[in-house]
C-alpha atoms as a PDB file:
ATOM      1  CA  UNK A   1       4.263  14.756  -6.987  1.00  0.00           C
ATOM      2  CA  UNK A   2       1.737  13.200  -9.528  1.00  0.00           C
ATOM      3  CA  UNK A   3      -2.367  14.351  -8.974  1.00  0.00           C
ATOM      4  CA  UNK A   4      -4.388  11.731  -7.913  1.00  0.00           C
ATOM      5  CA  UNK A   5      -6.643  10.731 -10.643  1.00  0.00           C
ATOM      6  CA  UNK A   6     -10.117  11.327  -9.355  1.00  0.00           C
ATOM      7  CA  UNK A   7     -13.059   9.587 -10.599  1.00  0.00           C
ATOM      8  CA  UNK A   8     -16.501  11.009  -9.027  1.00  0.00           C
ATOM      9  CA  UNK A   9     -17.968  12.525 -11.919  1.00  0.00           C
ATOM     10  CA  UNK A  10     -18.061   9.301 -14.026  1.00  0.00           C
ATOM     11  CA  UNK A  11     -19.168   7.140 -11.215  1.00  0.00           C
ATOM     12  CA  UNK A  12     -22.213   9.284 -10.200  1.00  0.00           C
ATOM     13  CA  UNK A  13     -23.471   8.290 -13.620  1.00  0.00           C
ATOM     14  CA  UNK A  14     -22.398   4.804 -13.538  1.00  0.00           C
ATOM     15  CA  UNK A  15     -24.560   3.837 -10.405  1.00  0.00           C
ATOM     16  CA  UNK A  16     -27.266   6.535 -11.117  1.00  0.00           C
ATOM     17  CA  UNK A  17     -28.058   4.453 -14.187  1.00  0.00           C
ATOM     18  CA  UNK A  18     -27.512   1.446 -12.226  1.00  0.00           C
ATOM     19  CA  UNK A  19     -30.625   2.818 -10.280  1.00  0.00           C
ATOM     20  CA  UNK A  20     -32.770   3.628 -13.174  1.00  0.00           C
ATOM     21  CA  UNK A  21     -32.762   6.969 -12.575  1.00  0.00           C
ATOM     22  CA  UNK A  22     -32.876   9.910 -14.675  1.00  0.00           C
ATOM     23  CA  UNK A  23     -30.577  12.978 -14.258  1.00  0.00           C
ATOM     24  CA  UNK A  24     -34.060  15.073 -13.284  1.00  0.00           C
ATOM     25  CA  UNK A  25     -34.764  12.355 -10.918  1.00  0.00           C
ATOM     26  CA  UNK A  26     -32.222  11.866  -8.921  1.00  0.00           C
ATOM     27  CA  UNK A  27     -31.190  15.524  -8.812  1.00  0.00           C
ATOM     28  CA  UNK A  28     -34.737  16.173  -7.512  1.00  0.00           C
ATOM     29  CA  UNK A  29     -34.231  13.469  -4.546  1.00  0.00           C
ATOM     30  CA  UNK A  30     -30.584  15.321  -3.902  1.00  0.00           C
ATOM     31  CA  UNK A  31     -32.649  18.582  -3.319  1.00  0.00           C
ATOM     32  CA  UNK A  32     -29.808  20.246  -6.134  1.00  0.00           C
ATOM     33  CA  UNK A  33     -30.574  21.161  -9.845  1.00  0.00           C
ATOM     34  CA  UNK A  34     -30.223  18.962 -13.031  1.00  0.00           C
ATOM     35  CA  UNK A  35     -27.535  21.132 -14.148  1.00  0.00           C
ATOM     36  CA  UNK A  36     -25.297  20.505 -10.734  1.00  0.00           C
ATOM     37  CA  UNK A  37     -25.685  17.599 -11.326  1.00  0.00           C
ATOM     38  CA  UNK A  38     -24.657  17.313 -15.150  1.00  0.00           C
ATOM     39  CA  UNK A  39     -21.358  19.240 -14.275  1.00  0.00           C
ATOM     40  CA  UNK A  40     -20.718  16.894 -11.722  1.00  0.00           C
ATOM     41  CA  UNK A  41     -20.997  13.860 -13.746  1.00  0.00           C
ATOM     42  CA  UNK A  42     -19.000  15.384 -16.373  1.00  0.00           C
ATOM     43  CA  UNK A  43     -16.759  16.371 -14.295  1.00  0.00           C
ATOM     44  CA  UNK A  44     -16.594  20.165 -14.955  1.00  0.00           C
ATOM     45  CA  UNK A  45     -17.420  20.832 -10.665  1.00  0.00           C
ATOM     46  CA  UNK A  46     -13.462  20.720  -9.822  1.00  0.00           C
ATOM     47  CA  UNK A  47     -14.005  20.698  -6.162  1.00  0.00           C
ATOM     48  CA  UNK A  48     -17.348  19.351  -5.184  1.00  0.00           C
ATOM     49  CA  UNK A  49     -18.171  19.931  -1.371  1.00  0.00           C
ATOM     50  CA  UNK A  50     -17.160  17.252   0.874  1.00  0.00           C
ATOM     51  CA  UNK A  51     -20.748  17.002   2.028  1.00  0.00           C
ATOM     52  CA  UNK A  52     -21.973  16.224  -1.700  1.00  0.00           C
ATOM     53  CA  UNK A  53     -19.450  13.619  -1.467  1.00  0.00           C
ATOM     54  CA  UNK A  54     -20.159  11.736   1.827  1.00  0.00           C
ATOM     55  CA  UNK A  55     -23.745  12.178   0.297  1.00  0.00           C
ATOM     56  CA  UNK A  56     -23.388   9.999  -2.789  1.00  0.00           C
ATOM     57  CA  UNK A  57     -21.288   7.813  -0.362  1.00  0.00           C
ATOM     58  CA  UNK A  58     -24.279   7.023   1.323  1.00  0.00           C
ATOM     59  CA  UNK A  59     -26.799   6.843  -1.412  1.00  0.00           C
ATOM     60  CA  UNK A  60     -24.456   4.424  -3.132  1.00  0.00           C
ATOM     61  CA  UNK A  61     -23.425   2.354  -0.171  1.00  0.00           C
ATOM     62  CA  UNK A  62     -19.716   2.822  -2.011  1.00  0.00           C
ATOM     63  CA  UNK A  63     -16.790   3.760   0.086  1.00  0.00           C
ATOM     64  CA  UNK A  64     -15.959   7.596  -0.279  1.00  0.00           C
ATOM     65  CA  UNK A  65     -12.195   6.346  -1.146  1.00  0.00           C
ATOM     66  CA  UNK A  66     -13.821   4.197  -4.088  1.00  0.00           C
ATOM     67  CA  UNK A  67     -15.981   6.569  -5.693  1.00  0.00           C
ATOM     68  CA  UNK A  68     -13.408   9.113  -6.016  1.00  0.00           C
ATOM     69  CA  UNK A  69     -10.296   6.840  -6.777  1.00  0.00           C
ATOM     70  CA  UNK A  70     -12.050   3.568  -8.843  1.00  0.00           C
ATOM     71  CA  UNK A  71     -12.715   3.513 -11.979  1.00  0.00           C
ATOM     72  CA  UNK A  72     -16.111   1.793 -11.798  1.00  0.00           C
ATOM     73  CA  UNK A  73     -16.364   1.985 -15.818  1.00  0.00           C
ATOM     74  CA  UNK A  74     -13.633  -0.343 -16.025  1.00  0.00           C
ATOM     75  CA  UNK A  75     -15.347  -2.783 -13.252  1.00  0.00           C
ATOM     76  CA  UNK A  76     -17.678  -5.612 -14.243  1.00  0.00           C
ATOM     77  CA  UNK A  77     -21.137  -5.980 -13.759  1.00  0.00           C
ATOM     78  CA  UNK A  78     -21.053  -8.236 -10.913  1.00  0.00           C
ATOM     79  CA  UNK A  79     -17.495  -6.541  -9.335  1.00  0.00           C
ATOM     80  CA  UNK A  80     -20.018  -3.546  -9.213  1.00  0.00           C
ATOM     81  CA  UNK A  81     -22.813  -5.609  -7.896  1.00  0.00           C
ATOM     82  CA  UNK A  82     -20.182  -6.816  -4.685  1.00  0.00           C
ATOM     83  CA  UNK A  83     -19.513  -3.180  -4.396  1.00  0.00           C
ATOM     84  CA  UNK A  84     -23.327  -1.822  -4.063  1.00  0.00           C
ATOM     85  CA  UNK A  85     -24.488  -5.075  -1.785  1.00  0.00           C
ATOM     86  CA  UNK A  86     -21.347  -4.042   0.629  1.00  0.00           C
ATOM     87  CA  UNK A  87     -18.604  -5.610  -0.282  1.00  0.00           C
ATOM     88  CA  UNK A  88     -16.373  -2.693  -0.745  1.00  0.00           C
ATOM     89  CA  UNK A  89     -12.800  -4.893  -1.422  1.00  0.00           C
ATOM     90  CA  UNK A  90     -11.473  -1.590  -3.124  1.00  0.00           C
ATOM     91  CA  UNK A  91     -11.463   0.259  -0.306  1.00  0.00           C
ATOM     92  CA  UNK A  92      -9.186  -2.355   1.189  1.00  0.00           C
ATOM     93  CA  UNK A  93      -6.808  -1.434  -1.249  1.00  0.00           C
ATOM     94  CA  UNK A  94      -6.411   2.213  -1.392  1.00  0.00           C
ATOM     95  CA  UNK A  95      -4.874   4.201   1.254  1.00  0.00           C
ATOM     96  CA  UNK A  96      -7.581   3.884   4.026  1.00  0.00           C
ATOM     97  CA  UNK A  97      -4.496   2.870   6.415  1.00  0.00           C
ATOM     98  CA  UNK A  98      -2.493   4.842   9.016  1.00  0.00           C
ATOM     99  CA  UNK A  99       1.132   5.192   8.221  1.00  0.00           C
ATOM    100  CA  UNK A 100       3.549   6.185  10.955  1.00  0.00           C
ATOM    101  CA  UNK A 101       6.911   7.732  10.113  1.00  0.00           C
ATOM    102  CA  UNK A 102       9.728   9.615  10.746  1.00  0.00           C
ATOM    103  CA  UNK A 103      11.474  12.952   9.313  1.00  0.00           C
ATOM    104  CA  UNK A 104      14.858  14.442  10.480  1.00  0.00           C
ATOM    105  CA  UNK A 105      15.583  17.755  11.614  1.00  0.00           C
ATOM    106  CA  UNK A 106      14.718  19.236   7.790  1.00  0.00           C
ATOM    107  CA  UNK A 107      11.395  17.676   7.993  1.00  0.00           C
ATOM    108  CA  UNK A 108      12.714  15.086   5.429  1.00  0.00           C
ATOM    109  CA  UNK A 109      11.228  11.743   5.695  1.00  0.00           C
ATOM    110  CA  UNK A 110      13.432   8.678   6.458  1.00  0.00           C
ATOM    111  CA  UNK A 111      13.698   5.628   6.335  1.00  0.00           C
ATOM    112  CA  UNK A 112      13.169   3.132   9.127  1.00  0.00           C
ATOM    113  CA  UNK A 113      14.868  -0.349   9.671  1.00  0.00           C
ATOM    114  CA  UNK A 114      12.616  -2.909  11.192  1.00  0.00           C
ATOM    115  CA  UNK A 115      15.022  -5.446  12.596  1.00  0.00           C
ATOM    116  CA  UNK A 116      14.630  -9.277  13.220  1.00  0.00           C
ATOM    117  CA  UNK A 117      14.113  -9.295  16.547  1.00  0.00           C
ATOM    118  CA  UNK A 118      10.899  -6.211  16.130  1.00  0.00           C
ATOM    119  CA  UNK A 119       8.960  -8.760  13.430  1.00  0.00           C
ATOM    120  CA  UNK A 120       6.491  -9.659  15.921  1.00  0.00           C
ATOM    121  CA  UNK A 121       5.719  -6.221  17.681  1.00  0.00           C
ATOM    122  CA  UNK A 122       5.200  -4.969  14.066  1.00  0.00           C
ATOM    123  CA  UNK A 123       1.728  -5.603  13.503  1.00  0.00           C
ATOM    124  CA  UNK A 124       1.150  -4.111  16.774  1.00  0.00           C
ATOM    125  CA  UNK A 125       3.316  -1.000  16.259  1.00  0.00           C
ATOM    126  CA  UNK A 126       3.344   0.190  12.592  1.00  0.00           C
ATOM    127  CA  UNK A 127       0.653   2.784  13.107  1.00  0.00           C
ATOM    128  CA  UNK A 128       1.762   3.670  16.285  1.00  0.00           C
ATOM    129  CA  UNK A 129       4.439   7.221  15.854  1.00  0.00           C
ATOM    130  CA  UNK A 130       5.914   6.440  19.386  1.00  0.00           C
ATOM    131  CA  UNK A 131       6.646   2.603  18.316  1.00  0.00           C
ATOM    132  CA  UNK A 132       8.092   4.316  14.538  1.00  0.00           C
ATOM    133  CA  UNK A 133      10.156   6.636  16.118  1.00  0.00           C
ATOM    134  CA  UNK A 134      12.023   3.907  18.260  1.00  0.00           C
ATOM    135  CA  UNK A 135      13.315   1.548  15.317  1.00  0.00           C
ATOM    136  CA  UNK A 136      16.723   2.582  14.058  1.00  0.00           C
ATOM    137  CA  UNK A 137      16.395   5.316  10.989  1.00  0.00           C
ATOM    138  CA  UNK A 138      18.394   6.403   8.094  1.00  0.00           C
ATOM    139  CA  UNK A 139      19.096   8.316   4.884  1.00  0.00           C
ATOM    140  CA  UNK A 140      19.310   7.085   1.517  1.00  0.00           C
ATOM    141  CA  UNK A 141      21.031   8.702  -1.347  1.00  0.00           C
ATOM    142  CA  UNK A 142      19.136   8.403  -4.777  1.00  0.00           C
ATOM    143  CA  UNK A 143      15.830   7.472  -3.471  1.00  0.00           C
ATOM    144  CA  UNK A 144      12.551   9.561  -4.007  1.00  0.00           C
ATOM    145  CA  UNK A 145      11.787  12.223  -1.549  1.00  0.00           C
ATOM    146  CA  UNK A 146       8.146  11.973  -2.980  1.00  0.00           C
ATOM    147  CA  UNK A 147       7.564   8.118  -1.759  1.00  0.00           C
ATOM    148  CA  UNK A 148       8.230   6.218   1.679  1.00  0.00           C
ATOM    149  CA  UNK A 149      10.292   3.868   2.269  1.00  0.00           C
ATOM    150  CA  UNK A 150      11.234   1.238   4.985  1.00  0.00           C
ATOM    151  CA  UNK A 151      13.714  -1.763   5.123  1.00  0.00           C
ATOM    152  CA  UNK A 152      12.912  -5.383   6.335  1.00  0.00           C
ATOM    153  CA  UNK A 153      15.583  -8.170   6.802  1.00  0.00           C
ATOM    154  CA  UNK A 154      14.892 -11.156   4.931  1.00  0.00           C
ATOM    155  CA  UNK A 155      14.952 -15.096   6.496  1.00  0.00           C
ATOM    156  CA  UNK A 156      15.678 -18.300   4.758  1.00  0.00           C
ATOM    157  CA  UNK A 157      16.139 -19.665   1.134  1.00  0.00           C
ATOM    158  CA  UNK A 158      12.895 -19.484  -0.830  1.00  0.00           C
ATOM    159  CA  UNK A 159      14.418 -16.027  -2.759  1.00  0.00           C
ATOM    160  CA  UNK A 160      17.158 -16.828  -3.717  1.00  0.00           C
ATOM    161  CA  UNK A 161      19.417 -15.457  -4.819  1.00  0.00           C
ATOM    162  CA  UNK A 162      18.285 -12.617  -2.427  1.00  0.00           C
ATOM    163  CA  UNK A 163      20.319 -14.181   0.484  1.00  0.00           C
ATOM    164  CA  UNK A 164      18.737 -14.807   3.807  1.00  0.00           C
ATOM    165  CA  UNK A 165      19.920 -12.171   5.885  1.00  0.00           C
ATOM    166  CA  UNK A 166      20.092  -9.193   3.313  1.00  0.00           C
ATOM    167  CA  UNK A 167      17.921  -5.948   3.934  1.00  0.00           C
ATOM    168  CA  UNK A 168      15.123  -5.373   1.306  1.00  0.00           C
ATOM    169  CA  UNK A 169      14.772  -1.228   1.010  1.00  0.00           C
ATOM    170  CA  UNK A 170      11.035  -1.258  -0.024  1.00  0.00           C
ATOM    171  CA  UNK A 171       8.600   1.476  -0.758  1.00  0.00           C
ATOM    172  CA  UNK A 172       5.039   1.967   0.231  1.00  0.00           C
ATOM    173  CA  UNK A 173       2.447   0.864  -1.993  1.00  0.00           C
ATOM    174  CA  UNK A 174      -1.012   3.044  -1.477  1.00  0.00           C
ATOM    175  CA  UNK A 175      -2.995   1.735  -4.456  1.00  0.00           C
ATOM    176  CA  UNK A 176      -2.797  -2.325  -4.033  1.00  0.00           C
ATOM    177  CA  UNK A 177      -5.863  -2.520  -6.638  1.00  0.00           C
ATOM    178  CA  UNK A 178      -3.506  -1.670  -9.362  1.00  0.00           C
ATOM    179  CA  UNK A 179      -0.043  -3.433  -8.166  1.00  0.00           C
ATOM    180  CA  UNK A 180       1.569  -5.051 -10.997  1.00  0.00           C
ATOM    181  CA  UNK A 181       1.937  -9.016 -11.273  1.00  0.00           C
ATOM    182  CA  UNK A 182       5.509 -10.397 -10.313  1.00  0.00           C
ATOM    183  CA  UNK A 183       6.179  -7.482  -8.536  1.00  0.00           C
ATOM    184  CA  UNK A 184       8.353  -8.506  -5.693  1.00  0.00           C
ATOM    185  CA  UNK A 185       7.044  -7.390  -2.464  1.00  0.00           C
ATOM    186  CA  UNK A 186       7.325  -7.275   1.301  1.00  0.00           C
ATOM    187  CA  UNK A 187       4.019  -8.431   3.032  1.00  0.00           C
ATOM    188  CA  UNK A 188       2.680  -7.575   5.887  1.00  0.00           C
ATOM    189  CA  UNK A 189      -0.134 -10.129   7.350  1.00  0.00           C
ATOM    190  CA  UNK A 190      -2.497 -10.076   9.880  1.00  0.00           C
ATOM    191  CA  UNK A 191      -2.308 -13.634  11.260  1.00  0.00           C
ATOM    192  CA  UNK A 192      -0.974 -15.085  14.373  1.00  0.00           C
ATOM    193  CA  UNK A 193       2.408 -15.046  13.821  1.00  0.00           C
ATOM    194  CA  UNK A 194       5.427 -12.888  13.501  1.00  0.00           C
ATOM    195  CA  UNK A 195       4.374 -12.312   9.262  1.00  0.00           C
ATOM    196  CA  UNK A 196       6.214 -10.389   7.337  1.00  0.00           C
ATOM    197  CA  UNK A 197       7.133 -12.447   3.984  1.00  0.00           C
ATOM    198  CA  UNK A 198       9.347 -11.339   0.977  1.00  0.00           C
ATOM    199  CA  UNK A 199       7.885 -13.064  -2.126  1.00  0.00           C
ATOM    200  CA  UNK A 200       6.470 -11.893  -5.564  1.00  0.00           C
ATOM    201  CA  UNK A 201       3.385 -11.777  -5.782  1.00  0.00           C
ATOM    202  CA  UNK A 202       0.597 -12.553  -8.368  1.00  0.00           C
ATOM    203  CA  UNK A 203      -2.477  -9.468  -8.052  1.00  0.00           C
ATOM    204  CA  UNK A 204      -5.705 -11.326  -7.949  1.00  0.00           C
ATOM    205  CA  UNK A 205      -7.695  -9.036  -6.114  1.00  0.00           C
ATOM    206  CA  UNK A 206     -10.019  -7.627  -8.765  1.00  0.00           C
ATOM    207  CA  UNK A 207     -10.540 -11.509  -9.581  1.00  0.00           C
ATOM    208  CA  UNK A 208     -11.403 -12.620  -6.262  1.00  0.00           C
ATOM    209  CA  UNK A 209     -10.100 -11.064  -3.298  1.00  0.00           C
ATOM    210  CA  UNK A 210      -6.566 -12.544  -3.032  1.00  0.00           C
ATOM    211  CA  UNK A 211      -2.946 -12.102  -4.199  1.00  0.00           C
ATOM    212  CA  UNK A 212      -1.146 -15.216  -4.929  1.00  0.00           C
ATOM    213  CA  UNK A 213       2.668 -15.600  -2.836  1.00  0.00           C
ATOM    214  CA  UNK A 214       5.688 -16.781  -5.001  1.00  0.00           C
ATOM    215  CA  UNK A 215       8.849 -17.934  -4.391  1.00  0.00           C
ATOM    216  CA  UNK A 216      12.215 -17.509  -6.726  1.00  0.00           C
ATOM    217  CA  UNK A 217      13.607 -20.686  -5.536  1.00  0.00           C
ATOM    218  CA  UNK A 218      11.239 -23.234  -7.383  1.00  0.00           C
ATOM    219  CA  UNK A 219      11.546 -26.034  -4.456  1.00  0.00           C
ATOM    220  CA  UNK A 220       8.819 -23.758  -2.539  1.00  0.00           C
ATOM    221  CA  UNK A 221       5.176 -24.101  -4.059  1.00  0.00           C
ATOM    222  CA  UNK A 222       3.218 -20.657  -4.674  1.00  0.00           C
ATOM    223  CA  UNK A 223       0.209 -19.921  -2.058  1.00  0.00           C
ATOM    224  CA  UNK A 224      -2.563 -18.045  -1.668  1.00  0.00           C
ATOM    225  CA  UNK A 225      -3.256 -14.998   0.397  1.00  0.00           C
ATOM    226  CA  UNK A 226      -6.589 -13.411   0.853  1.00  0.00           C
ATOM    227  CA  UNK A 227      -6.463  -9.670   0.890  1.00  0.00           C
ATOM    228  CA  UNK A 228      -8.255  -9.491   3.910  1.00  0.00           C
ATOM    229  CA  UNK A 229      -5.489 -11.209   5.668  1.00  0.00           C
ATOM    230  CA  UNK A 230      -2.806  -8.142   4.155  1.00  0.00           C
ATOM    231  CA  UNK A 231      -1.673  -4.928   6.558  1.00  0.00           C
ATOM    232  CA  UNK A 232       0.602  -3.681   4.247  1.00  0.00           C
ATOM    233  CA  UNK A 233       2.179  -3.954   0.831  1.00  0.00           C
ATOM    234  CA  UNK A 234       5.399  -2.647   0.382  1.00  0.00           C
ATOM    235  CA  UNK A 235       7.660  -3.102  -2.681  1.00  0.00           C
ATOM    236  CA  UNK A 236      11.318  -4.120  -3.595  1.00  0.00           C
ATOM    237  CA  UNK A 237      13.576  -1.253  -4.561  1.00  0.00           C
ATOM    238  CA  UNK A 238      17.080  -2.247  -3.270  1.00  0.00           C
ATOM    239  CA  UNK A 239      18.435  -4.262  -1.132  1.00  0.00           C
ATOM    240  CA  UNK A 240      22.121  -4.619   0.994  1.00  0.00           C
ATOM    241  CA  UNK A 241      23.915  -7.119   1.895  1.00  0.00           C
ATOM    242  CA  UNK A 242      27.327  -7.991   2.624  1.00  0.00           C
ATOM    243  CA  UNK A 243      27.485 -10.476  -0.484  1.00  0.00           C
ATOM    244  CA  UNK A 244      25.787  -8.296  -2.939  1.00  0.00           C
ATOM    245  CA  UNK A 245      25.210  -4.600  -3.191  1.00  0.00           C
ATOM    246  CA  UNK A 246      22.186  -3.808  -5.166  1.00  0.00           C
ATOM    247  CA  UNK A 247      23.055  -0.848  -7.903  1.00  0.00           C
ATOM    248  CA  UNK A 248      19.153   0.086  -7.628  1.00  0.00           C
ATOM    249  CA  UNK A 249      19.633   3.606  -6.154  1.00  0.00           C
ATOM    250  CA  UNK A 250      22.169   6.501  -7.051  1.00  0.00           C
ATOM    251  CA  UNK A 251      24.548   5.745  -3.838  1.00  0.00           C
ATOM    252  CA  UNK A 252      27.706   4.166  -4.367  1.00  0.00           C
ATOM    253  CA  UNK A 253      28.752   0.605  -3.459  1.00  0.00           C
ATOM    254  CA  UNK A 254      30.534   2.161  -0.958  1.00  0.00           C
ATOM    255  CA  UNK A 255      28.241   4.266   0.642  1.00  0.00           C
ATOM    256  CA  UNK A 256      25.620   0.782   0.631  1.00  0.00           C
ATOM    257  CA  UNK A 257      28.265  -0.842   2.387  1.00  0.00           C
ATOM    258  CA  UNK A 258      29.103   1.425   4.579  1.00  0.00           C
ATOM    259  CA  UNK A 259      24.971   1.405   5.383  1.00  0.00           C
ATOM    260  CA  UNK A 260      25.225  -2.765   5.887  1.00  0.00           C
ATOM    261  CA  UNK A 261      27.985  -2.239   8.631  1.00  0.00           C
ATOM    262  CA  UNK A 262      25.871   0.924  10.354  1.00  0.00           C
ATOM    263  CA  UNK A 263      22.698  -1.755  10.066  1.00  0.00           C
ATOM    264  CA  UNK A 264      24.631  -4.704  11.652  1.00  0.00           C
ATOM    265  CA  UNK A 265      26.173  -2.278  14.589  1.00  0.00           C
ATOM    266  CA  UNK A 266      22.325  -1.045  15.245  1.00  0.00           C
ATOM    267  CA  UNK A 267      21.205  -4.354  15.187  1.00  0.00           C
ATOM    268  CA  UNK A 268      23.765  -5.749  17.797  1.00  0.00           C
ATOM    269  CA  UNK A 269      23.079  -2.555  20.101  1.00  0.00           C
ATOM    270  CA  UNK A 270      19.459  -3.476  19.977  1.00  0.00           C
ATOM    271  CA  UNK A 271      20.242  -6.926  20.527  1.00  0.00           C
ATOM    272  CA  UNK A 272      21.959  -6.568  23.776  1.00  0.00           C
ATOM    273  CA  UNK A 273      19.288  -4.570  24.999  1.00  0.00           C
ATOM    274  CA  UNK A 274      16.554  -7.018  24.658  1.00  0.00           C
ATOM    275  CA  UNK A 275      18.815  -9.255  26.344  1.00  0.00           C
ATOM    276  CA  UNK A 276      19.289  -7.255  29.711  1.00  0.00           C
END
């Protein structure tokens, strides 16, 4: 799996100058030496102590997940300005969540179906293992063993030609700072009702704290989504139906539809027992 890029060394710098503060300064109200702290801004300390860290945290008034992940070089002045008066948005979009799953017998991950009929508990449940673990679970051929991934049915006729009733295999997006635009994506929202929405989406988070909804079928108008309003982001890999097989992993038509009919038989069985 691909390091995390980490960023502390370069943001020390960025709001220690932000402060006015010389390197002999500030080291000298850390209690450490200049030169600590010159090989921590440059980045030669490879593994800082976590208490350093939670440290500059504090100083800052930045997140612990922002100063190592962000690139605050690349922010603006005023994006850094939210940031240091407490708006921490960034945070919001890294991986400050709790993600349940489940692995098989080999300790490999799989991949869980949430049907229909388990929308609304979702909000409730996805951090909870014991909730997880219910929801029917398979095995995907062709899919990385590296990422997550979870399917959600799909409801009406705003994507086409994704047909209502088709099962979007998504993956698990961590870092929602740096999600592409027109990336289609499954959402997970916060608000009062049973919210989970298939759409592409439009990243405007940086800009000002929302992502922008959007439908394929043009008769449905684009809206607006504040991030604070987002659980999770997950985003389109595959999908199965019984009309169209997507070609998006290494399995074979055949295997996907053999996975629709499994899908459809789980769903019925869980059906019937919400009914009794």
């Amino acid at each position: 799996m691909k390091q995390q890029q980490l960023f502390l060394g370069p943001n020390i710098k960025v709001l220690r100058e932000r402060m006015k503060l010389s390197q002999e300064n500030f080291a000298r109200s850390l209690g450490i030496t200049r030169s600590k702290l010159a090989l921590l801004e440059s980045g030669h300390t490879k593994s800082p102590p976590l208490g350093d860290i939670v440290n500059f945290s504090t100083i800052f008034k930045v997140s612990v997940d922002t100063l190592l992940k962000i690139d605050l070089t690349r922010l603006s002045d005023q994006q850094i300005h939210e940031l240091e008066t407490g708006n921490d948005i960034y945070s919001s979009g890294k991986n400050l969540r709790v993600l349940a799953t489940t692995v098989d017998k080999n300790n490999n991950e799989q991949i869980e179906l949430v049907p229909e009929k388990a929308i609304a508990g979702y909000k409730k449940g996805y951090s909870d293992p014991e909730w997880i673990a219910d929801l029917p679970r398979y095995s995907i051929p062709g899919l990385s063993k590296h990422k997550k991934y979870r399917i959600f049915p799909t409801n009406g006729d705003s994507m086409i030609p994704y047909p209502s009733g088709c099962y979007i295999i998504a993956e698990y997006v961590e870092d929602w700072i740096n999600l592409k635009n027109e990336t289609l994506c499954i959402l997970i929202l916060n608000g009062t009702g049973a919210e989970i929405l298939f759409k592409q989406v439009e990243n405007r988070i940086l800009k000002d704290k929302k992502i922008v909804a959007k439908s394929l079928n043009l008769l449905y108008q684009p809206f607006e989504i504040p991030i604070s309003e987002v659980i999770e982001i997950w985003k389109y890999k595959a999908h199965l139906s019984e009309t169209i097989v997507s070609q998006s992993t290494n399995a074979s038509p055949e295997q996907l539809f053999r996975m629709v009919q499994q899908i459809r038989l789980d769903i019925d069985h869980i059906n019937k027992k919400l009914a009794n």
